[in-house]
Protein backbone atom coordinates (compact mmCIF):
# COMPACT_ATOMS: atom_id res chain seq x y z
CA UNK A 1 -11.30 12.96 -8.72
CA UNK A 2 -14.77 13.45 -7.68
CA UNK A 3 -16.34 15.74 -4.69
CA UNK A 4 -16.20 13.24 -2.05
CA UNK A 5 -14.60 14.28 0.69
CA UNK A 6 -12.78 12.56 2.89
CA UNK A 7 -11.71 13.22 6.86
CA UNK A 8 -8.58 12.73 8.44
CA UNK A 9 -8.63 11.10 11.45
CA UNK A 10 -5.71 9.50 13.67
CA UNK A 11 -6.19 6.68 16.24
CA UNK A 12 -2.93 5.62 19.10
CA UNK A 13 -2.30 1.87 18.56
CA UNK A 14 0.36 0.12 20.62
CA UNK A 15 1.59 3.27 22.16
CA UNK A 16 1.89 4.66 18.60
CA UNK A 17 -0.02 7.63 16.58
CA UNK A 18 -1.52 6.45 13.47
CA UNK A 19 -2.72 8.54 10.76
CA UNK A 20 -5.47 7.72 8.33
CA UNK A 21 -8.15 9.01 5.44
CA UNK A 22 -11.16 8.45 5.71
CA UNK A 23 -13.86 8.11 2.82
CA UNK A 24 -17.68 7.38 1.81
CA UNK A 25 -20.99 6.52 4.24
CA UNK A 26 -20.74 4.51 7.66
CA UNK A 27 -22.46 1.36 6.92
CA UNK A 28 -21.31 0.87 3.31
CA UNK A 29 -18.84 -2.10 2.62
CA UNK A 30 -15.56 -1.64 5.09
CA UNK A 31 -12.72 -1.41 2.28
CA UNK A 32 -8.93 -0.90 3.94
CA UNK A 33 -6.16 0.35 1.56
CA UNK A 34 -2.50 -0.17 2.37
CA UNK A 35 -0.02 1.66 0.65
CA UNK A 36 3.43 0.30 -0.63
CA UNK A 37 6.96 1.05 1.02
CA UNK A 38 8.07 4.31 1.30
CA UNK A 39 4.29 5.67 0.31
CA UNK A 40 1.68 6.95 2.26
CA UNK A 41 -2.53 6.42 2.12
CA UNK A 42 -2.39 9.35 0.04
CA UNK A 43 -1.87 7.63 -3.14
CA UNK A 44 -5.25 6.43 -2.80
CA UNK A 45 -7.19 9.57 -3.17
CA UNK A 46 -7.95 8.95 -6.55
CA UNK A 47 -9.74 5.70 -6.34
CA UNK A 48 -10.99 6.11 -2.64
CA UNK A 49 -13.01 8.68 -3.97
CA UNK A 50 -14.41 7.21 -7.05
CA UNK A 51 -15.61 3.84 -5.05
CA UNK A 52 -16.92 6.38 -1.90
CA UNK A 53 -20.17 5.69 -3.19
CA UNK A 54 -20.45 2.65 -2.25
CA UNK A 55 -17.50 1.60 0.19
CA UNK A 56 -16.93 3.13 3.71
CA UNK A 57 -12.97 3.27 2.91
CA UNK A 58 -9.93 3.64 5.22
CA UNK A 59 -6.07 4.69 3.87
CA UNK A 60 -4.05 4.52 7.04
CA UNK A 61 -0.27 5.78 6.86
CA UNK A 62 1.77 2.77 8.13
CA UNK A 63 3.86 3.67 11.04
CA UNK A 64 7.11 6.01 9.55
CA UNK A 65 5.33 7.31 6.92
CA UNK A 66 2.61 10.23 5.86
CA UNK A 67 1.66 11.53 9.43
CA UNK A 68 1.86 8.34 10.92
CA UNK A 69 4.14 8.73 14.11
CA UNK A 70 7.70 8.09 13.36
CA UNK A 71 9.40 5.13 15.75
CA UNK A 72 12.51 5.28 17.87
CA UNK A 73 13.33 1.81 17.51
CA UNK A 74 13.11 0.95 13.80
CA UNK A 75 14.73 -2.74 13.96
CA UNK A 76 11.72 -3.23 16.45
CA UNK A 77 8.96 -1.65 14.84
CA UNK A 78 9.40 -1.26 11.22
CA UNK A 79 8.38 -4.64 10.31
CA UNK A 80 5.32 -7.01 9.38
CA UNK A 81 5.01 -8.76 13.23
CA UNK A 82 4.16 -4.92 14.36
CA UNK A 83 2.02 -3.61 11.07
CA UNK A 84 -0.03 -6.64 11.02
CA UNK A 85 -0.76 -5.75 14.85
CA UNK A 86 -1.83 -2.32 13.99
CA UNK A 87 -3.46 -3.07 10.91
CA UNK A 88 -5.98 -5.03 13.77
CA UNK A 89 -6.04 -2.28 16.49
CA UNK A 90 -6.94 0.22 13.38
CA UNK A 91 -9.86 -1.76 11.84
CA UNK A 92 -10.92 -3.01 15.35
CA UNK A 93 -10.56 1.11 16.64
CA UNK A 94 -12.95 2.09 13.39
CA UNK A 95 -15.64 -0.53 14.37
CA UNK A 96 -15.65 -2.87 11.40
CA UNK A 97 -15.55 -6.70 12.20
CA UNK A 98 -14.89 -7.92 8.32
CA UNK A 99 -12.93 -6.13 5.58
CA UNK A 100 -11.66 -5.56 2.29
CA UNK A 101 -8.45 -5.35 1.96
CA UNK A 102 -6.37 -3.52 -1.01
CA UNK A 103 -3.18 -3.55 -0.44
CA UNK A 104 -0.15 -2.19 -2.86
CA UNK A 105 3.60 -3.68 -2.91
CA UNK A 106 4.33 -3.79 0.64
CA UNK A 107 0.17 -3.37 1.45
CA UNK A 108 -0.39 -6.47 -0.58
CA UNK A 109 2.59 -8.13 1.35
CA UNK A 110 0.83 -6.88 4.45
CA UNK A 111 -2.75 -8.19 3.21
CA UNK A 112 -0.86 -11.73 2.71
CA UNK A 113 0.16 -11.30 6.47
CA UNK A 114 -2.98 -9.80 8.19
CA UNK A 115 -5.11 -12.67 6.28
CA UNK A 116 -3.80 -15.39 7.71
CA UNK A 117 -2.93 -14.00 11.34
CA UNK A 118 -3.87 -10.99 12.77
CA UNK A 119 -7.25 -10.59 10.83
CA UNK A 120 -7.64 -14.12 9.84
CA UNK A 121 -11.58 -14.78 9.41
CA UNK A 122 -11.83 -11.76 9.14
CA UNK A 123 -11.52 -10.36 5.38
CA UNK A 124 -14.25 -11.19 2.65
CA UNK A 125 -11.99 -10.29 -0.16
CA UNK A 126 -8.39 -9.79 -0.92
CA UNK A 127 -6.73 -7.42 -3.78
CA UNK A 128 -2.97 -7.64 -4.35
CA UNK A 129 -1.42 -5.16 -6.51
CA UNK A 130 1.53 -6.59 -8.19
CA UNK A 131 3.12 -8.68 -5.54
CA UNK A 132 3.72 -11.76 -4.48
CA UNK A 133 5.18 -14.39 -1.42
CA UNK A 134 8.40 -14.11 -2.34
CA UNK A 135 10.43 -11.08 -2.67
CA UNK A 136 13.09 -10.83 -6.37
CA UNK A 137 16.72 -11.19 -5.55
CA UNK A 138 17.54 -8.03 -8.14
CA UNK A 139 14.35 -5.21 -6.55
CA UNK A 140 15.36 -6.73 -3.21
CA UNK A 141 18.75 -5.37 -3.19
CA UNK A 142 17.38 -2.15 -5.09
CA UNK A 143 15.71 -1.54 -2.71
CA UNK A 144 17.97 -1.73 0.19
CA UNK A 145 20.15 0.45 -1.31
CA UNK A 146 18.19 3.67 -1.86
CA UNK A 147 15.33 3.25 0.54
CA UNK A 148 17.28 4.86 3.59
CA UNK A 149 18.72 7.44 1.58
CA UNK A 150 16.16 9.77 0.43
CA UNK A 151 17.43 12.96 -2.08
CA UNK A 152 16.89 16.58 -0.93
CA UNK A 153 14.88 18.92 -3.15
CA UNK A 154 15.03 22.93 -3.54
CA UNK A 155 11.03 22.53 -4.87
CA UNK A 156 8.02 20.92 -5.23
CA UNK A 157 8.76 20.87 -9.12
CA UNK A 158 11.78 19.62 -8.56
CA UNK A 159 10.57 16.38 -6.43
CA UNK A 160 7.63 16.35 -8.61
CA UNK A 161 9.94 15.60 -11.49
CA UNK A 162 11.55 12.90 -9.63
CA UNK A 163 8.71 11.40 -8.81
CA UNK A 164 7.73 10.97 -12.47
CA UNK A 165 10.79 9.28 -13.57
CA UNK A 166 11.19 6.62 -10.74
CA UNK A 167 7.54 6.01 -10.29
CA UNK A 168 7.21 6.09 -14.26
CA UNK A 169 6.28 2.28 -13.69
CA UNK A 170 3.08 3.22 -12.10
CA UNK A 171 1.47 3.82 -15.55
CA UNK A 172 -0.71 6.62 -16.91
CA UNK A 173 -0.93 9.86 -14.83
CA UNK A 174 -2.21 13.12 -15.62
CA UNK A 175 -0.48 16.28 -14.76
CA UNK A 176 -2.79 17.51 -12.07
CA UNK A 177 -2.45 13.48 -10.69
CA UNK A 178 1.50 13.90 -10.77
CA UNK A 179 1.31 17.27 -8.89
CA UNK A 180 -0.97 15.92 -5.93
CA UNK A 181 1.75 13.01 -5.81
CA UNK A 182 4.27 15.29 -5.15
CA UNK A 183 2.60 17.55 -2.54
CA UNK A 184 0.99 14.91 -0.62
CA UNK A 185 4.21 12.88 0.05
CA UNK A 186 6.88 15.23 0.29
CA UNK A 187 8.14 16.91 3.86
CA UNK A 188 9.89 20.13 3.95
CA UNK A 189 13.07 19.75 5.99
CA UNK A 190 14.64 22.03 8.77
CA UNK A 191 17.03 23.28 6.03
CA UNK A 192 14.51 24.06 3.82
CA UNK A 193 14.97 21.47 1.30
CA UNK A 194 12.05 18.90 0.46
CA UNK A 195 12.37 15.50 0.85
CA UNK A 196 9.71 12.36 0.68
CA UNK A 197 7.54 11.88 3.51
CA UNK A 198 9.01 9.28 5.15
CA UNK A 199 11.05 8.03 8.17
CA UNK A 200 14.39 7.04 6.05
CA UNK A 201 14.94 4.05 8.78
CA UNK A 202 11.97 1.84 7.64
CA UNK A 203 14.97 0.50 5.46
CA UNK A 204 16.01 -1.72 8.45
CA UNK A 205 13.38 -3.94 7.47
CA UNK A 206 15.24 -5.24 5.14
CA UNK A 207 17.98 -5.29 7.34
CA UNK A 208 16.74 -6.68 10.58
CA UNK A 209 13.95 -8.66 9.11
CA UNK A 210 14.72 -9.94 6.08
CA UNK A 211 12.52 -12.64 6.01
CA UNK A 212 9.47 -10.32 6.06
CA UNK A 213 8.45 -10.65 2.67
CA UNK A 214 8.73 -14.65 2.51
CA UNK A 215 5.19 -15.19 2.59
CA UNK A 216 4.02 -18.67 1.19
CA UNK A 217 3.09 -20.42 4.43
CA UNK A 218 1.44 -17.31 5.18
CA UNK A 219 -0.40 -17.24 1.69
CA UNK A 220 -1.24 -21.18 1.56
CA UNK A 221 -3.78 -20.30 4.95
CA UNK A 222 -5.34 -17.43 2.95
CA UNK A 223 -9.20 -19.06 2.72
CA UNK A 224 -10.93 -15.89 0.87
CA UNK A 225 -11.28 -14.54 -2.47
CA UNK A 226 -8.11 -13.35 -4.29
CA UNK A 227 -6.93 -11.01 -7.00
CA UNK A 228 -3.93 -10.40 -8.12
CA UNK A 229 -3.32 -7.14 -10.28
CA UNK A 230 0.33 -7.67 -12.43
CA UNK A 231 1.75 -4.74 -13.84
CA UNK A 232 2.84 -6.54 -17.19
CA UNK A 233 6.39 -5.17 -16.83
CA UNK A 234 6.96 -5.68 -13.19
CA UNK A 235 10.08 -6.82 -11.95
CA UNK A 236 9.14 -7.42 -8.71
CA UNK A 237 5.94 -9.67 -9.27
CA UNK A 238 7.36 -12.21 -12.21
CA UNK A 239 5.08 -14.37 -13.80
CA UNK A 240 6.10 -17.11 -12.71
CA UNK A 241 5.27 -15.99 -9.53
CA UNK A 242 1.46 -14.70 -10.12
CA UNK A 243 1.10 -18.22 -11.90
CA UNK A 244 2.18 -20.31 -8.75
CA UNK A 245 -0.07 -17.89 -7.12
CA UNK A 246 -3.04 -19.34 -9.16
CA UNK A 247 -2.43 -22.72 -7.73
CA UNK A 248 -2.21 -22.56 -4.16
CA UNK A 249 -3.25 -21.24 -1.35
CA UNK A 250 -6.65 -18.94 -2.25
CA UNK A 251 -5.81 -19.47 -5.97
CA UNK A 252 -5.78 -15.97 -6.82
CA UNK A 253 -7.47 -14.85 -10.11
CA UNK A 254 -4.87 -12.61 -12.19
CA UNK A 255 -6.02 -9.75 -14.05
CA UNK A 256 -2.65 -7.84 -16.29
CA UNK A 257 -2.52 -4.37 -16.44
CA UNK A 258 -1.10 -2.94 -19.39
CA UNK A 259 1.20 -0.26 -19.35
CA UNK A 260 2.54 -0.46 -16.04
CA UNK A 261 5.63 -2.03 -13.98
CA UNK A 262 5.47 -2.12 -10.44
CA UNK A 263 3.22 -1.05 -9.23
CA UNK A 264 -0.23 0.00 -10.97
CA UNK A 265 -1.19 3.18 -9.63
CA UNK A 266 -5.20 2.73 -9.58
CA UNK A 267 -5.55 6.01 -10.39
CA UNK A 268 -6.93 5.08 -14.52
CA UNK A 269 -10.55 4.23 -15.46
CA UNK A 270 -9.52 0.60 -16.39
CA UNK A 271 -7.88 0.36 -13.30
CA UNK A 272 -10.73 1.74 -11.02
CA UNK A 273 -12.62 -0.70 -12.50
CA UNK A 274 -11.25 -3.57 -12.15
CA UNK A 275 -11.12 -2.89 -8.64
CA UNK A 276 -14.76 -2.15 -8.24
CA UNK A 277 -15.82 -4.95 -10.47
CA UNK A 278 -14.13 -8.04 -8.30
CA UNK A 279 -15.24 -6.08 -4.77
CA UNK A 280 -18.82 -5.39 -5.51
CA UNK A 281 -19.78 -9.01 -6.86
C-alpha cells in the first residue's frame, strides 16, 4: 500500500449514518467504490490508495455494515430501492455531479441499479467485478443460509484464518493484506468474542426482496462504458452470463482474471491495473 492517506468521514442520509473513506486530491476524477455483501469499504484500501494519485475516491460502508449505522427495520431497509437512494444522497452530499463507479458482488449489483435510476446520466464509466443481472440458483441459496449467521471468534488469528479459507476465491493475498482483512472487518462482541463487522439481518434481503438481484431491465438502460472483471472460477458470474452481458444493454467489455473465484480482490498489480487502465482512457 502506498502513503496516501485517506480520511474518514460520515454523512446522515435518509435519517441514517453513513460511514465512508475517503482518498486522493479534490478535483481529481470522482471514483465511488461499493463493496460486496457482508463487506465493508475497507477492502478497498489497497487499490484506493494506489489510484489516489489521480482519482478523488470514495468507499462508503453500505448501511449494516463497517460503521455504517445499523437499521431497525431490515425487511425495509436492507435492500437495493434504499442503497440506490443513498448511494445518490452520498455522491450528491460529497459534491460530485458525475462518477465512476466500481462496484464488487453486491456493489456491482448496486452499480447496475444506481446506473439506470437513481444516478442515471450520471456515471461516465462502469466497473463490475464478477457479477452479473441475474443471481445463480446454487450461491443464491448459499448465501441465504450462512449470511445471517455469522461464527464467533476467541481472536483476531482465529477470524483471520477464516477469512482465508472462505474468501480463498478472492485470489492472491499477502500476509500483511490478509491481516488488515481481518482487523478492518471484524467487531468485538459484548462477550468478548469477535465476529465480522456486520449487521447479521442484511440476510432478509434475500428474504424480503428476493428479486433484488434480477437486474436485466435495469442493465439493458445502462448507456455508459462497461467492464466486466470475471474471476475465471466464479460460480456466481458464469460465462454464460458475462457473454450475454457483451450483447446487450452497454455491451460490457470482459477482461478474466486468473486465479480467482468470486470475487477478485483488486488488491494484485494485474488487478490494479486493469482497473486504472479502462478508467483513465
Amino acid at each position: 500500500m502506498s502513503g496516501a492517506e485517506p480520511q474518514s468521514k460520515y454523512v446522515t442520509v435518509m435519517g441514517r449514518e453513513v460511514h465512508y473513506m475517503e482518498w486522493g486530491t479534490p478535483g481529481n476524477q470522482p471514483l465511488v467504490m461499493w463493496h460486496g455483501l457482508a463487506r465493508t469499504g475497507r477492502d478497498f484500501d489497497w487499490i484506493a490508495a494506489e489510484l489516489s494519485d489521480r482519482f478523488h475516491i470514495i468507499c462508503p460502508d453500505t448501511i449494516g455494515r463497517g460503521w455504517s449505522e445499523w437499521s431497525d427495520n431490515a425487511d425495509a431497509d436492507y435492500c437495493f430501492d434504499v442503497y440506490a437512494e443513498h448511494a445518490c444522497a452520498v455522491v450528491d452530499a460529497v459534491g460530485w455531479e458525475r462518477v465512476h463507479w466500481l462496484g464488487t458482488s453486491m456493489g456491482g449489483s448496486l452499480g447496475m441499479r444506481v446506473a439506470a435510476t437513481t444516478l442515471k446520466g450520471r456515471i461516465n464509466k462502469l466497473l463490475i467485478n464478477d457479477i452479473g443481472p441475474t443471481f445463480p440458483e446454487a450461491p443464491f441459496e448459499r448465501i441465504k443460509q450462512y449470511i445471517g449467521n455469522p461464527p464467533e471468534f476467541g481472536s483476531i488469528s482465529e477470524i483471520e484464518a477464516y477469512f482465508r479459507e472462505i474468501y480463498k476465491p478472492f485470489g492472491p493475498h499477502t500476509d500483511t493484506q490478509w491481516r488488515h482483512m481481518a482487523e478492518t472487518s471484524s467487531r468485538r462482541l459484548p462477550s468478548g468474542q469477535i465476529t465480522t463487522h456486520y449487521d447479521p439481518g442484511i440476510v432478509r434481503q434475500m428474504f424480503a426482496h428476493p428479486g433484488d438481484y434480477e437486474l436485466w431491465d435495469h442493465y439493458d438502460a445502462i448507456d455508459c462504458p462497461t467492464l466486466v472483471l470475471h474471476g475465471v472460477n466464479s460460480d456466481l458470474l458464469l460465462p454464460e452470463i458475462a457473454s450475454e452481458m457483451t450483447r446487450r444493454g452497454p455491451k460490457a467489455a470482459i477482461a478474466e482474471i486468473e486465479q480467482c473465484g468470486h470475487a477478485p480482490g483488486l488488491v494484485t498489480d494485474g488487478q490494479m491495473n486493469v482497473v486504472r487502465d479502462f478508467f483513465e482512457v
